[in-house]
PDB file of N, CA and C in Angstrom:
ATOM      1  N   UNK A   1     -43.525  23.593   1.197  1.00  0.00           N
ATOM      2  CA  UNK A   1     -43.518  23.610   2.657  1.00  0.00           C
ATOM      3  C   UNK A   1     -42.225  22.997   3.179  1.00  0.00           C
ATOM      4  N   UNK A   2     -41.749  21.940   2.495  1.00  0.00           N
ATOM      5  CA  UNK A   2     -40.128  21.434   2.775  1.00  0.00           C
ATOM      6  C   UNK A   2     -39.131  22.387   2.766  1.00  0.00           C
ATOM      7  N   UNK A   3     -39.229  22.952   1.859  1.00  0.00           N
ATOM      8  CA  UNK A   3     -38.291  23.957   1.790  1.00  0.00           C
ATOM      9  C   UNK A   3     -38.418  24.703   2.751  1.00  0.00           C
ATOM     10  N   UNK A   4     -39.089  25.303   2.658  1.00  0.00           N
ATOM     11  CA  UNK A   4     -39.507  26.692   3.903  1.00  0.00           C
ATOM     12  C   UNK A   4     -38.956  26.142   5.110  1.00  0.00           C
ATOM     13  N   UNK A   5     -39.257  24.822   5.563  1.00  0.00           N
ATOM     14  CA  UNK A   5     -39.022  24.000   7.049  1.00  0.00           C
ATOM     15  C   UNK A   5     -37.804  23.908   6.895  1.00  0.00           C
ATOM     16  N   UNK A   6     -36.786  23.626   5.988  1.00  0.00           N
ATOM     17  CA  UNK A   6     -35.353  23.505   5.754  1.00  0.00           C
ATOM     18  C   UNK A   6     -34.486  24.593   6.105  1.00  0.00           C
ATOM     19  N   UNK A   7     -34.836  24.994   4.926  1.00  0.00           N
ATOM     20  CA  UNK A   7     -34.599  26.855   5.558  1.00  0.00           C
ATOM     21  C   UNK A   7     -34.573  27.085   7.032  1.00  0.00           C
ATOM     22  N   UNK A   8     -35.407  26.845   7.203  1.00  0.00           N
ATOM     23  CA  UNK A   8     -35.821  27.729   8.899  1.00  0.00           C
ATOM     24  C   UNK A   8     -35.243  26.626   9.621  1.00  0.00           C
ATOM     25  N   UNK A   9     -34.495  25.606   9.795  1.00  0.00           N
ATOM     26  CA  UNK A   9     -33.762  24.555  10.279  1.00  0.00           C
ATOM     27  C   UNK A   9     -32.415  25.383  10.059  1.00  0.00           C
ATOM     28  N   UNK A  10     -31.771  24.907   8.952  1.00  0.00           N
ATOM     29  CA  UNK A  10     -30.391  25.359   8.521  1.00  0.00           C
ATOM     30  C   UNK A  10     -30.538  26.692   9.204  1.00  0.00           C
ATOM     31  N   UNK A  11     -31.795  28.048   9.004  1.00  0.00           N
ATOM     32  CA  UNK A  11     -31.025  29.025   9.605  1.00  0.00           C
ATOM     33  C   UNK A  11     -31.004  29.062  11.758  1.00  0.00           C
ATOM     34  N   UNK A  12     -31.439  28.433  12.147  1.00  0.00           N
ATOM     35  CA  UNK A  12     -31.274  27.780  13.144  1.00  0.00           C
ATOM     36  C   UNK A  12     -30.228  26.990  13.784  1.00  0.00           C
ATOM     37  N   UNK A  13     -29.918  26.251  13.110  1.00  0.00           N
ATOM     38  CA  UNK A  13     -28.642  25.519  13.271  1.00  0.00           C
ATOM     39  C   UNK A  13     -27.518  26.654  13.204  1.00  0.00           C
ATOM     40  N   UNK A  14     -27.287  27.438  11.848  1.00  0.00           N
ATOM     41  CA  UNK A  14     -26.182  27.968  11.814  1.00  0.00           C
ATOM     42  C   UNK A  14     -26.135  28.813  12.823  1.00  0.00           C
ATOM     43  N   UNK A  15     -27.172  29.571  13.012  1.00  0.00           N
ATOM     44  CA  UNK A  15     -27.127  30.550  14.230  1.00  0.00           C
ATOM     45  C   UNK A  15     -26.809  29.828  15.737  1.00  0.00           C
ATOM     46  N   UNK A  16     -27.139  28.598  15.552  1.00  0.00           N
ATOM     47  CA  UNK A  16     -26.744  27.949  17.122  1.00  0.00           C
ATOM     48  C   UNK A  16     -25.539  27.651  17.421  1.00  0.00           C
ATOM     49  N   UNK A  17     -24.399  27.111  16.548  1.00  0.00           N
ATOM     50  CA  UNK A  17     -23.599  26.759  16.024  1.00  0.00           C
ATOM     51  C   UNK A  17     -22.292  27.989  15.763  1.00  0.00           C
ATOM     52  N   UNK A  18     -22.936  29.128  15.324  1.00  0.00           N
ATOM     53  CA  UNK A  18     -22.123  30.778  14.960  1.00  0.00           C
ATOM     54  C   UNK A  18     -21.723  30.378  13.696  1.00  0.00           C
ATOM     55  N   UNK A  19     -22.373  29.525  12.335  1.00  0.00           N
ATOM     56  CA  UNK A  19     -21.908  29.216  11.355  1.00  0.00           C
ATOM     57  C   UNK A  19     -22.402  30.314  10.335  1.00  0.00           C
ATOM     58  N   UNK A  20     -22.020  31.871  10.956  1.00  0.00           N
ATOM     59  CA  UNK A  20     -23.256  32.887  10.186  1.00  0.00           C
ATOM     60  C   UNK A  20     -21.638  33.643   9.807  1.00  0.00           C
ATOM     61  N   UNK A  21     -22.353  34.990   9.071  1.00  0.00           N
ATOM     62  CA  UNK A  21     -21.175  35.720   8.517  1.00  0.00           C
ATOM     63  C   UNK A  21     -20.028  36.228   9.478  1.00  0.00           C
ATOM     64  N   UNK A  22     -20.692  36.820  10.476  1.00  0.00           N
ATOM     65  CA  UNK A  22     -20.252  36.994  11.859  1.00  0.00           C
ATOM     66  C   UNK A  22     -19.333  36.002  12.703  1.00  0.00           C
ATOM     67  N   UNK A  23     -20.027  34.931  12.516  1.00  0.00           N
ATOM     68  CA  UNK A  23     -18.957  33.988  13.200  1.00  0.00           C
ATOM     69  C   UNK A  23     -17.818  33.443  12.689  1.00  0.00           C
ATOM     70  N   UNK A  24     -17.818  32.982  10.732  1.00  0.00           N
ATOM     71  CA  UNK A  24     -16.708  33.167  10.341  1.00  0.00           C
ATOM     72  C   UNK A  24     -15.690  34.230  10.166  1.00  0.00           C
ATOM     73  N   UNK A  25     -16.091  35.152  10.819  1.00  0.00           N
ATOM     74  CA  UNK A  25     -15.087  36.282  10.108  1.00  0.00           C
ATOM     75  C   UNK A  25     -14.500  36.789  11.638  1.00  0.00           C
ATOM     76  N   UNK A  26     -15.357  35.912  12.399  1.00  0.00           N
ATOM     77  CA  UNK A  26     -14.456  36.133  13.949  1.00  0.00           C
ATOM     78  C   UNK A  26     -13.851  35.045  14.199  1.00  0.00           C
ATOM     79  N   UNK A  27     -13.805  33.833  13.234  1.00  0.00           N
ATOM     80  CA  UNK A  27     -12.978  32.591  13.428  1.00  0.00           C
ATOM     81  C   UNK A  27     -11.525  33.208  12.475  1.00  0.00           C
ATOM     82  N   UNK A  28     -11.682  33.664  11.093  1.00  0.00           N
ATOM     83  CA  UNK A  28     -10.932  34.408  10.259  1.00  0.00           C
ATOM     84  C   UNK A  28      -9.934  35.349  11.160  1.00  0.00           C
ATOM     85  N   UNK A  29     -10.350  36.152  11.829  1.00  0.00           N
ATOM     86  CA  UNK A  29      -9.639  36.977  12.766  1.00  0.00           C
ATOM     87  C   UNK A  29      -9.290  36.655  14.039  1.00  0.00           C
ATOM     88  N   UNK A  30      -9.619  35.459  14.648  1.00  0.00           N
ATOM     89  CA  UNK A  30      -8.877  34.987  15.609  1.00  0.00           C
ATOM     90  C   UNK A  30      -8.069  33.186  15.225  1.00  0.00           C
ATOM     91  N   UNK A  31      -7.755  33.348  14.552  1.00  0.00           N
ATOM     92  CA  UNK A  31      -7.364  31.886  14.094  1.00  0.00           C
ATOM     93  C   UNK A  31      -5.793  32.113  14.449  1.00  0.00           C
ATOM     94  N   UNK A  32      -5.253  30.655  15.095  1.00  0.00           N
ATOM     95  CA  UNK A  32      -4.606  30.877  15.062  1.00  0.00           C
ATOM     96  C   UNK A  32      -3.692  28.554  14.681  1.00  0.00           C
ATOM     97  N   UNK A  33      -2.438  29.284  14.566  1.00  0.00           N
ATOM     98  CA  UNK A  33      -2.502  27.323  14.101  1.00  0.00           C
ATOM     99  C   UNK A  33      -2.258  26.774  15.742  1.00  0.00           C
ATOM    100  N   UNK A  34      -2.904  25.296  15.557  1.00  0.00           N
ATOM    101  CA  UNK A  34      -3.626  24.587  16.556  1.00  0.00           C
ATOM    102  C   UNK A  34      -2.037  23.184  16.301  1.00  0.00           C
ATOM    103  N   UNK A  35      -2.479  22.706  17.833  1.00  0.00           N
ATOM    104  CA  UNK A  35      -1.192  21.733  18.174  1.00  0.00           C
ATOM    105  C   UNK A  35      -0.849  20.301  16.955  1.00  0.00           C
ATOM    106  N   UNK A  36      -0.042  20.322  16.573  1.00  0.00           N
ATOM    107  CA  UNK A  36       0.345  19.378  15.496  1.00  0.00           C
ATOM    108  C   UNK A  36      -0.280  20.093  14.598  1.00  0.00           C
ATOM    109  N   UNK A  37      -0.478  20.611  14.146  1.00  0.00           N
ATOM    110  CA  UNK A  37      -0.738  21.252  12.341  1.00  0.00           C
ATOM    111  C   UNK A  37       0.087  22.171  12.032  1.00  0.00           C
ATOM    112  N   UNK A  38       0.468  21.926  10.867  1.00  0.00           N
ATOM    113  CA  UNK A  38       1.802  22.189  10.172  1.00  0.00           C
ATOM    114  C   UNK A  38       0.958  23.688   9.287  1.00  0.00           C
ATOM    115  N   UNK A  39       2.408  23.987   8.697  1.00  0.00           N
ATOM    116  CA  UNK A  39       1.422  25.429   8.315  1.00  0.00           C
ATOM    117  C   UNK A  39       1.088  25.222   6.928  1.00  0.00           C
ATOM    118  N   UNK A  40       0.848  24.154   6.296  1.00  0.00           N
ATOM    119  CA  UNK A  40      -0.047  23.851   5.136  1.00  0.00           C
ATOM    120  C   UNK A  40      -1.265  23.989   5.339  1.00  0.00           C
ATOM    121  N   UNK A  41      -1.729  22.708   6.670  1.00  0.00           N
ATOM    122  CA  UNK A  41      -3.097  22.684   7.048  1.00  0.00           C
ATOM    123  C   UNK A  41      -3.932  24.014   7.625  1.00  0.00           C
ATOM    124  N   UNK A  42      -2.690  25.289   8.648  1.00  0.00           N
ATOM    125  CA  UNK A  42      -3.113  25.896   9.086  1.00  0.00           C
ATOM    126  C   UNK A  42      -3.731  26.781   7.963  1.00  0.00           C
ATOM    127  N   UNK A  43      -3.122  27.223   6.954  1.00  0.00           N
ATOM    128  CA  UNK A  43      -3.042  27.770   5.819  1.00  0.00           C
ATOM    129  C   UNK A  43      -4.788  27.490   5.199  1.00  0.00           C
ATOM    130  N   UNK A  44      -5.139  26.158   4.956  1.00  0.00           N
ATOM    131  CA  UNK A  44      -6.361  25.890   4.381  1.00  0.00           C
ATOM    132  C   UNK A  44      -7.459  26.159   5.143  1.00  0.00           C
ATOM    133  N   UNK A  45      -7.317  26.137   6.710  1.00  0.00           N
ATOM    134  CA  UNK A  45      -8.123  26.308   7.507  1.00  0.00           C
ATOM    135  C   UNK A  45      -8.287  27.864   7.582  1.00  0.00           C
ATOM    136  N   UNK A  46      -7.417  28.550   7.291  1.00  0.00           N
ATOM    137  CA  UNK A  46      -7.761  29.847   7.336  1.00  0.00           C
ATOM    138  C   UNK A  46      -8.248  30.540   6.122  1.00  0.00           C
ATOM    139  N   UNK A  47      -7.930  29.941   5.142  1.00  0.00           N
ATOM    140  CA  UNK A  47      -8.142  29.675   3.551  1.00  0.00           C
ATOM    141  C   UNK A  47      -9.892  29.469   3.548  1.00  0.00           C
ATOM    142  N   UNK A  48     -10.156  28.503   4.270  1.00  0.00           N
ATOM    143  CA  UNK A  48     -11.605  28.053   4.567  1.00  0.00           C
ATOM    144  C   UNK A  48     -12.757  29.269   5.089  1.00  0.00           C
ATOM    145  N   UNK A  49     -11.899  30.035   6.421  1.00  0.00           N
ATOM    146  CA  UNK A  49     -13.012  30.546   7.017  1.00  0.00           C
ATOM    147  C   UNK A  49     -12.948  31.772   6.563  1.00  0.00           C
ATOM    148  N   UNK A  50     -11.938  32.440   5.041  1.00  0.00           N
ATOM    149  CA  UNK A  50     -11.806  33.512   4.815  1.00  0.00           C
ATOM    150  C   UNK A  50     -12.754  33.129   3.653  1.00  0.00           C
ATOM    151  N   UNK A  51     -12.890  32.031   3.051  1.00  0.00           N
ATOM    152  CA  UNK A  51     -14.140  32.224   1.805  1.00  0.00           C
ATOM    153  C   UNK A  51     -15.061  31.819   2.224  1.00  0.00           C
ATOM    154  N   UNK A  52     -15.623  31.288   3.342  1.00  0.00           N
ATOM    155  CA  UNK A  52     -17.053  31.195   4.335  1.00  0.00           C
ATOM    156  C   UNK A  52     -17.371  32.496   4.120  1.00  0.00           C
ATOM    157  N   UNK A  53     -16.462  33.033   5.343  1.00  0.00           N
ATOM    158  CA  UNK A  53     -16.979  34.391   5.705  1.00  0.00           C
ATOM    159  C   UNK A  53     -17.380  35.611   4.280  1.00  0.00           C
ATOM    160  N   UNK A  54     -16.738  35.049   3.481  1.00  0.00           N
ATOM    161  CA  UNK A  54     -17.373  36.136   2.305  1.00  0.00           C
ATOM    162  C   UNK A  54     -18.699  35.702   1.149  1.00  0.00           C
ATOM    163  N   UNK A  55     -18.565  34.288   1.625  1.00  0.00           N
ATOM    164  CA  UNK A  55     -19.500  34.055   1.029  1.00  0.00           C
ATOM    165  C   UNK A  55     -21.166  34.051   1.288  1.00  0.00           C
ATOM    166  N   UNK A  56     -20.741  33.615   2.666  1.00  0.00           N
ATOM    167  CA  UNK A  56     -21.864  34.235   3.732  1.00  0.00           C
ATOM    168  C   UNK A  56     -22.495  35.627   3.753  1.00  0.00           C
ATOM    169  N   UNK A  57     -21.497  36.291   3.525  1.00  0.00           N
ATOM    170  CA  UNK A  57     -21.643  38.419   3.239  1.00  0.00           C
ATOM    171  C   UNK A  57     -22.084  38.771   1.655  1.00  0.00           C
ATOM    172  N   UNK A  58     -22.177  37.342   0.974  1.00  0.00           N
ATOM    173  CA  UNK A  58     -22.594  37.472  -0.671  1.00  0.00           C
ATOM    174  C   UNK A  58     -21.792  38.351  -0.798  1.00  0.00           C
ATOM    175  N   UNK A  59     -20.259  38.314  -0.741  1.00  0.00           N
ATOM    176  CA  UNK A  59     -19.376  39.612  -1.038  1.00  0.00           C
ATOM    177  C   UNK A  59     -18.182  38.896  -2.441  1.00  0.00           C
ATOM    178  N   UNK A  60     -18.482  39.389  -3.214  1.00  0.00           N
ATOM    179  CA  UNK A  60     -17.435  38.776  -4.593  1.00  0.00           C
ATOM    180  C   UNK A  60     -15.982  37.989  -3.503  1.00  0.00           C
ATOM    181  N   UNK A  61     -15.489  37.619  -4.335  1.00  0.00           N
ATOM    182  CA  UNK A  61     -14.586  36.316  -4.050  1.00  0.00           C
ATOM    183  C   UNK A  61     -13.360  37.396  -4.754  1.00  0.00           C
ATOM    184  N   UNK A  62     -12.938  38.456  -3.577  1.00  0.00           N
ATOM    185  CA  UNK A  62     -12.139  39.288  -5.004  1.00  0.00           C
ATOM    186  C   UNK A  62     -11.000  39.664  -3.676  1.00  0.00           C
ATOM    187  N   UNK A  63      -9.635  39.979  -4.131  1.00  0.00           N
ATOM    188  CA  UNK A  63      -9.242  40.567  -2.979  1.00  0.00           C
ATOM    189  C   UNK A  63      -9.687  42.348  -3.004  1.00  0.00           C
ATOM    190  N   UNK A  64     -10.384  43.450  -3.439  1.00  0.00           N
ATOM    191  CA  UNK A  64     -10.548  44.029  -2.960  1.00  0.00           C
ATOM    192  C   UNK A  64     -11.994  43.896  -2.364  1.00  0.00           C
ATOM    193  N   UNK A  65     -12.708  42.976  -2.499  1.00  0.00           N
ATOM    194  CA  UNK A  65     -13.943  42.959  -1.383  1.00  0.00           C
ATOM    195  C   UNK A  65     -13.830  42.447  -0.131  1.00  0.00           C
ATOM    196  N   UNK A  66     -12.448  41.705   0.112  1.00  0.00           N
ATOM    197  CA  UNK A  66     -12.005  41.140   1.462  1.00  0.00           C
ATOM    198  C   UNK A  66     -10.849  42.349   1.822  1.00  0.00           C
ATOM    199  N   UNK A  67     -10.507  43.645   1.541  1.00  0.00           N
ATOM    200  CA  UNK A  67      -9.883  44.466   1.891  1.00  0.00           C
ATOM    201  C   UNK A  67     -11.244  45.275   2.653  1.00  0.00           C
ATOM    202  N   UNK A  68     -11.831  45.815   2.189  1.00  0.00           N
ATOM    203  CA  UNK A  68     -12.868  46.577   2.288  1.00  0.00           C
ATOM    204  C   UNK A  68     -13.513  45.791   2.970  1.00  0.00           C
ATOM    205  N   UNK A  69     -14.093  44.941   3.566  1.00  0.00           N
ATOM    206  CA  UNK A  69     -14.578  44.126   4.329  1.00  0.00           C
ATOM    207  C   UNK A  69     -13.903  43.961   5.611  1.00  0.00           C
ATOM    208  N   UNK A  70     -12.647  43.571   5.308  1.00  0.00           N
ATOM    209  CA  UNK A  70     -11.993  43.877   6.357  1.00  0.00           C
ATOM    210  C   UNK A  70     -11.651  44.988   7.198  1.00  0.00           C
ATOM    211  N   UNK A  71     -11.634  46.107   6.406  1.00  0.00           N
ATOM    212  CA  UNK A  71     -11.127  47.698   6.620  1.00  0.00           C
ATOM    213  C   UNK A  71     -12.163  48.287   7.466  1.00  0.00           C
ATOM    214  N   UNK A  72     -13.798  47.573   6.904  1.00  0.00           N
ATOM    215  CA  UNK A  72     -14.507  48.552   7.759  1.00  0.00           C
ATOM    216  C   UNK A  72     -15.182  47.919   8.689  1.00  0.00           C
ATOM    217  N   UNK A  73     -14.311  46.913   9.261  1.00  0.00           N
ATOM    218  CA  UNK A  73     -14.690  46.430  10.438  1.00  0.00           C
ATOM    219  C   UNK A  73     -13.477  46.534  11.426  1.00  0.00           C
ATOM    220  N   UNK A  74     -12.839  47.525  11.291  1.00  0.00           N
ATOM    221  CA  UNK A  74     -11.604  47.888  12.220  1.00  0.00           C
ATOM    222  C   UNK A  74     -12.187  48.546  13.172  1.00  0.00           C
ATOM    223  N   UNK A  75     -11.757  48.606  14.147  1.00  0.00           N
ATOM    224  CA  UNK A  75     -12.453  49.344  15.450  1.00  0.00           C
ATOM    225  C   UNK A  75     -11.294  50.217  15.693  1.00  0.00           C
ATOM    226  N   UNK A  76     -11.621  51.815  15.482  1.00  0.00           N
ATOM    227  CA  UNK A  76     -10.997  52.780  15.593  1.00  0.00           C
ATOM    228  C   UNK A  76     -11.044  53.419  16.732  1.00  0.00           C
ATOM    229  N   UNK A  77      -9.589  53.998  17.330  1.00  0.00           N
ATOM    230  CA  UNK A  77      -9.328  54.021  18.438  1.00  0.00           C
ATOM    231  C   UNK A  77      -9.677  55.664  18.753  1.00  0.00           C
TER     232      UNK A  77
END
């Protein structure tokens, strides 16, 4: 029963929060570097919300699953 209540917390939170696949991969695509951060830090921070976001999508840790991931979420004109 802990578990189950955990679960259903965490998925609550993340959804309140936008800590879901969706929201990293719209932090991933709008990131941009922030005042005083050098482009090491910016680098990890984007580093960060690009293996959130795939890990969240249970999508391999590969660069062609973050091509293809990326590709078919292009909005064609």
């Amino acid at each position: 029963i802990e578990a189950a209540c955990y679960d259903r917390v965490k998925e609550i939170l993340q959804k309140r929060y936008n800590l879901t696949e969706d929201g990293y991969r719209q932090r991933f695509r709008t990131c941009s570097s922030e005042e005083g951060e050098n482009p090491s830090m910016f680098f990890v921070r984007l580093k960060t919300c690009l293996e959130r976001w795939m890990e969240l999508a249970k999508a391999p840790q590969t660069y062609e699953a973050f091509r293809e991931r990326a590709i078919s979420r292009l909005k064609l004109a």
